[in-house]
PDB file of N, CA and C in Angstrom:
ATOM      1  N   UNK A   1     -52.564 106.626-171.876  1.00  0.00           N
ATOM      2  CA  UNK A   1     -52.004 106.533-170.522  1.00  0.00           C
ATOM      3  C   UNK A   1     -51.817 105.064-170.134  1.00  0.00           C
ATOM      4  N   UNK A   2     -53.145 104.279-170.423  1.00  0.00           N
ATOM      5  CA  UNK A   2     -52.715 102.992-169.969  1.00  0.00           C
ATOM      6  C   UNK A   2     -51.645 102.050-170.998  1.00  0.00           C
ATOM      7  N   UNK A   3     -51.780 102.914-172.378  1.00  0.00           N
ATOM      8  CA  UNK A   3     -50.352 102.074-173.071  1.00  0.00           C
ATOM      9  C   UNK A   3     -49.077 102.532-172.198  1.00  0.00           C
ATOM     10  N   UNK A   4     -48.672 103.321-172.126  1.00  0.00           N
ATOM     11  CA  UNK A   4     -47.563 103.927-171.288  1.00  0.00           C
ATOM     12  C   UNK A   4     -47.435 103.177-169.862  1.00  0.00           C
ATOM     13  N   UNK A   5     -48.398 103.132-169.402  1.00  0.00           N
ATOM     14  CA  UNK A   5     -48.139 102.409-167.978  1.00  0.00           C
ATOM     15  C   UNK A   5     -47.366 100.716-168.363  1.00  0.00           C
ATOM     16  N   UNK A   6     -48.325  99.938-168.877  1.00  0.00           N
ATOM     17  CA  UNK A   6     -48.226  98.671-169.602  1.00  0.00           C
ATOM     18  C   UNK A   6     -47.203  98.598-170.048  1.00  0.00           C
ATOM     19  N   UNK A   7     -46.324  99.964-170.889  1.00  0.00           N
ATOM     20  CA  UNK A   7     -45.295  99.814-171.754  1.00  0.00           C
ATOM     21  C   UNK A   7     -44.230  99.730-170.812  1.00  0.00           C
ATOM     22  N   UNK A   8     -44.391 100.320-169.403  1.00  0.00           N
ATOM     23  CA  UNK A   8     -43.206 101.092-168.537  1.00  0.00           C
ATOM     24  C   UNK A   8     -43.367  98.953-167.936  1.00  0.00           C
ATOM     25  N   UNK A   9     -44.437  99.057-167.508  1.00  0.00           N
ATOM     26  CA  UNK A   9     -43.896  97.120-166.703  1.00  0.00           C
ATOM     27  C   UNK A   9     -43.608  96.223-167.686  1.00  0.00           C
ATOM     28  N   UNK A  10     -43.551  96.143-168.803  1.00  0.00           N
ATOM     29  CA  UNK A  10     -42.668  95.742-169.651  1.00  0.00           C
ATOM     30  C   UNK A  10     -41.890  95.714-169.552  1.00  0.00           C
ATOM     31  N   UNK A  11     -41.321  96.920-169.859  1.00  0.00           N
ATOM     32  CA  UNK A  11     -39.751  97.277-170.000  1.00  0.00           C
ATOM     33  C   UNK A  11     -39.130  96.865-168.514  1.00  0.00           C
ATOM     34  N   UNK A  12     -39.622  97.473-167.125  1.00  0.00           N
ATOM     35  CA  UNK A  12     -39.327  96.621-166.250  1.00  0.00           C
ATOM     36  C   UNK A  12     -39.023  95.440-166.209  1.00  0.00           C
ATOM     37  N   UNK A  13     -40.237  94.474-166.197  1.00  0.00           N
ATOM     38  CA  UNK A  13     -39.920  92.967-166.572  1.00  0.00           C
ATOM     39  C   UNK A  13     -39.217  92.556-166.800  1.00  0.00           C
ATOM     40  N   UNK A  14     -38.589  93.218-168.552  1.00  0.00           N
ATOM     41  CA  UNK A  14     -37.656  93.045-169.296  1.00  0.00           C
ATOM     42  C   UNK A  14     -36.270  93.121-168.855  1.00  0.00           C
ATOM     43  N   UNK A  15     -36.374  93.950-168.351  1.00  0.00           N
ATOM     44  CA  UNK A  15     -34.998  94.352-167.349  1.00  0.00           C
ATOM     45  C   UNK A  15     -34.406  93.978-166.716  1.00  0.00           C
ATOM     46  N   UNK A  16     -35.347  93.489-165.656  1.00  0.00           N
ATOM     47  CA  UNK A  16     -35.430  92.691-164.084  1.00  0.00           C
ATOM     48  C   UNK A  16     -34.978  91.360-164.821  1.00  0.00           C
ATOM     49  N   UNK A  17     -35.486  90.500-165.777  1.00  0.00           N
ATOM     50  CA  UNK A  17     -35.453  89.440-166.500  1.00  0.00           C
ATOM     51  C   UNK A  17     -34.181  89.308-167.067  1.00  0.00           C
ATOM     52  N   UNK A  18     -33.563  90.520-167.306  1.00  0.00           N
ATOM     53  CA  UNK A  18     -31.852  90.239-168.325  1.00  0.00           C
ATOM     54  C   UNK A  18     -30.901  90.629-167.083  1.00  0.00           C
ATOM     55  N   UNK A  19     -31.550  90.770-165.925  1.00  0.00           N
ATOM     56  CA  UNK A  19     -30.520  91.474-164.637  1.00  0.00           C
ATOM     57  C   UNK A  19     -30.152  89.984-164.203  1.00  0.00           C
ATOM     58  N   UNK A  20     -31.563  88.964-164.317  1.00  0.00           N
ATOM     59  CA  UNK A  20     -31.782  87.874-163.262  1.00  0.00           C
ATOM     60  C   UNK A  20     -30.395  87.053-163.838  1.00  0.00           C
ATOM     61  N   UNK A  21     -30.575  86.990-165.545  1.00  0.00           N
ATOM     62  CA  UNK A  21     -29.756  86.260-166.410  1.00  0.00           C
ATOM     63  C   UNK A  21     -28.169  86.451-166.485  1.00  0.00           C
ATOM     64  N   UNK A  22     -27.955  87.961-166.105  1.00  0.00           N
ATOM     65  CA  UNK A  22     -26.611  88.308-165.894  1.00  0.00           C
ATOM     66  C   UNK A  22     -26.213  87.389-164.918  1.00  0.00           C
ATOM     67  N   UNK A  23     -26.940  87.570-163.257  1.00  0.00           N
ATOM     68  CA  UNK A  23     -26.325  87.621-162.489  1.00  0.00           C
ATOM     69  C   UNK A  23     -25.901  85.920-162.063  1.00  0.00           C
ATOM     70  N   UNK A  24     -26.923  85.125-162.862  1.00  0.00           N
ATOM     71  CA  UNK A  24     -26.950  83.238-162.551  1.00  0.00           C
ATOM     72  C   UNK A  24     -25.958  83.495-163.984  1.00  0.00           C
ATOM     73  N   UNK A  25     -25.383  83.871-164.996  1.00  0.00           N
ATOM     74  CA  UNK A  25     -24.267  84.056-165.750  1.00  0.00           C
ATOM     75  C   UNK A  25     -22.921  84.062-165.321  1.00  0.00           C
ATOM     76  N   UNK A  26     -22.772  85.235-164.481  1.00  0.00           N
ATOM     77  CA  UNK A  26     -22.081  85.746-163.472  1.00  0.00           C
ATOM     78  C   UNK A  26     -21.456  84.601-162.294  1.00  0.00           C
ATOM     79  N   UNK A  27     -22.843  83.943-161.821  1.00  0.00           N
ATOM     80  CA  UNK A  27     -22.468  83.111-160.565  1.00  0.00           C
ATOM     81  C   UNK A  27     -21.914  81.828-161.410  1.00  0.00           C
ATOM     82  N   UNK A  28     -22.596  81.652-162.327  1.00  0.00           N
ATOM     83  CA  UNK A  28     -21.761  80.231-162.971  1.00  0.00           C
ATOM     84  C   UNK A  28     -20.789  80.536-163.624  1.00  0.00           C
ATOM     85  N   UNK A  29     -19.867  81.229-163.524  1.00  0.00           N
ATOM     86  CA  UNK A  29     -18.689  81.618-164.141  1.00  0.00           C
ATOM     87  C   UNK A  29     -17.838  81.744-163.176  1.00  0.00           C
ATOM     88  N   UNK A  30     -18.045  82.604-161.602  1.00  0.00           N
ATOM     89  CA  UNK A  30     -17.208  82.197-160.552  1.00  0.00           C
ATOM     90  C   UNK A  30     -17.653  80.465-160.151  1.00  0.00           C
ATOM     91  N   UNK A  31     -18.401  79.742-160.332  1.00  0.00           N
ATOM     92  CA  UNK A  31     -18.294  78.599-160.176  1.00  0.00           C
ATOM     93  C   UNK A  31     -17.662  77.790-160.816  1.00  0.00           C
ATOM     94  N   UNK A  32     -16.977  78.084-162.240  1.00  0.00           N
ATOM     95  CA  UNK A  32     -16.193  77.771-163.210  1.00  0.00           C
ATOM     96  C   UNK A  32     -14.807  77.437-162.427  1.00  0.00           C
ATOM     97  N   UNK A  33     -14.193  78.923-162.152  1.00  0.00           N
ATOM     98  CA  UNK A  33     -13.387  79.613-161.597  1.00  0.00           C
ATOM     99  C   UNK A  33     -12.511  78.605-160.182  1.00  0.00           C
TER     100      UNK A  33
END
């Protein structure tokens, strides 16, 4: 149970972490623009 929990805020993290990267990706590309 507690691997599963641990595994699930990981993957969160992980997520939240490649969302953050899109979106400063994203903004420096309309700043290109």
């Amino acid at each position: 149970m507690v691997f599963l929990v641990n595994l699930c805020v990981n993957l969160h993290v992980c997520l939240y972490g490649d969302l953050q990267v899109a979106s400063a990706q994203t903004i420096d590309s309309l700043d290109i623009d």
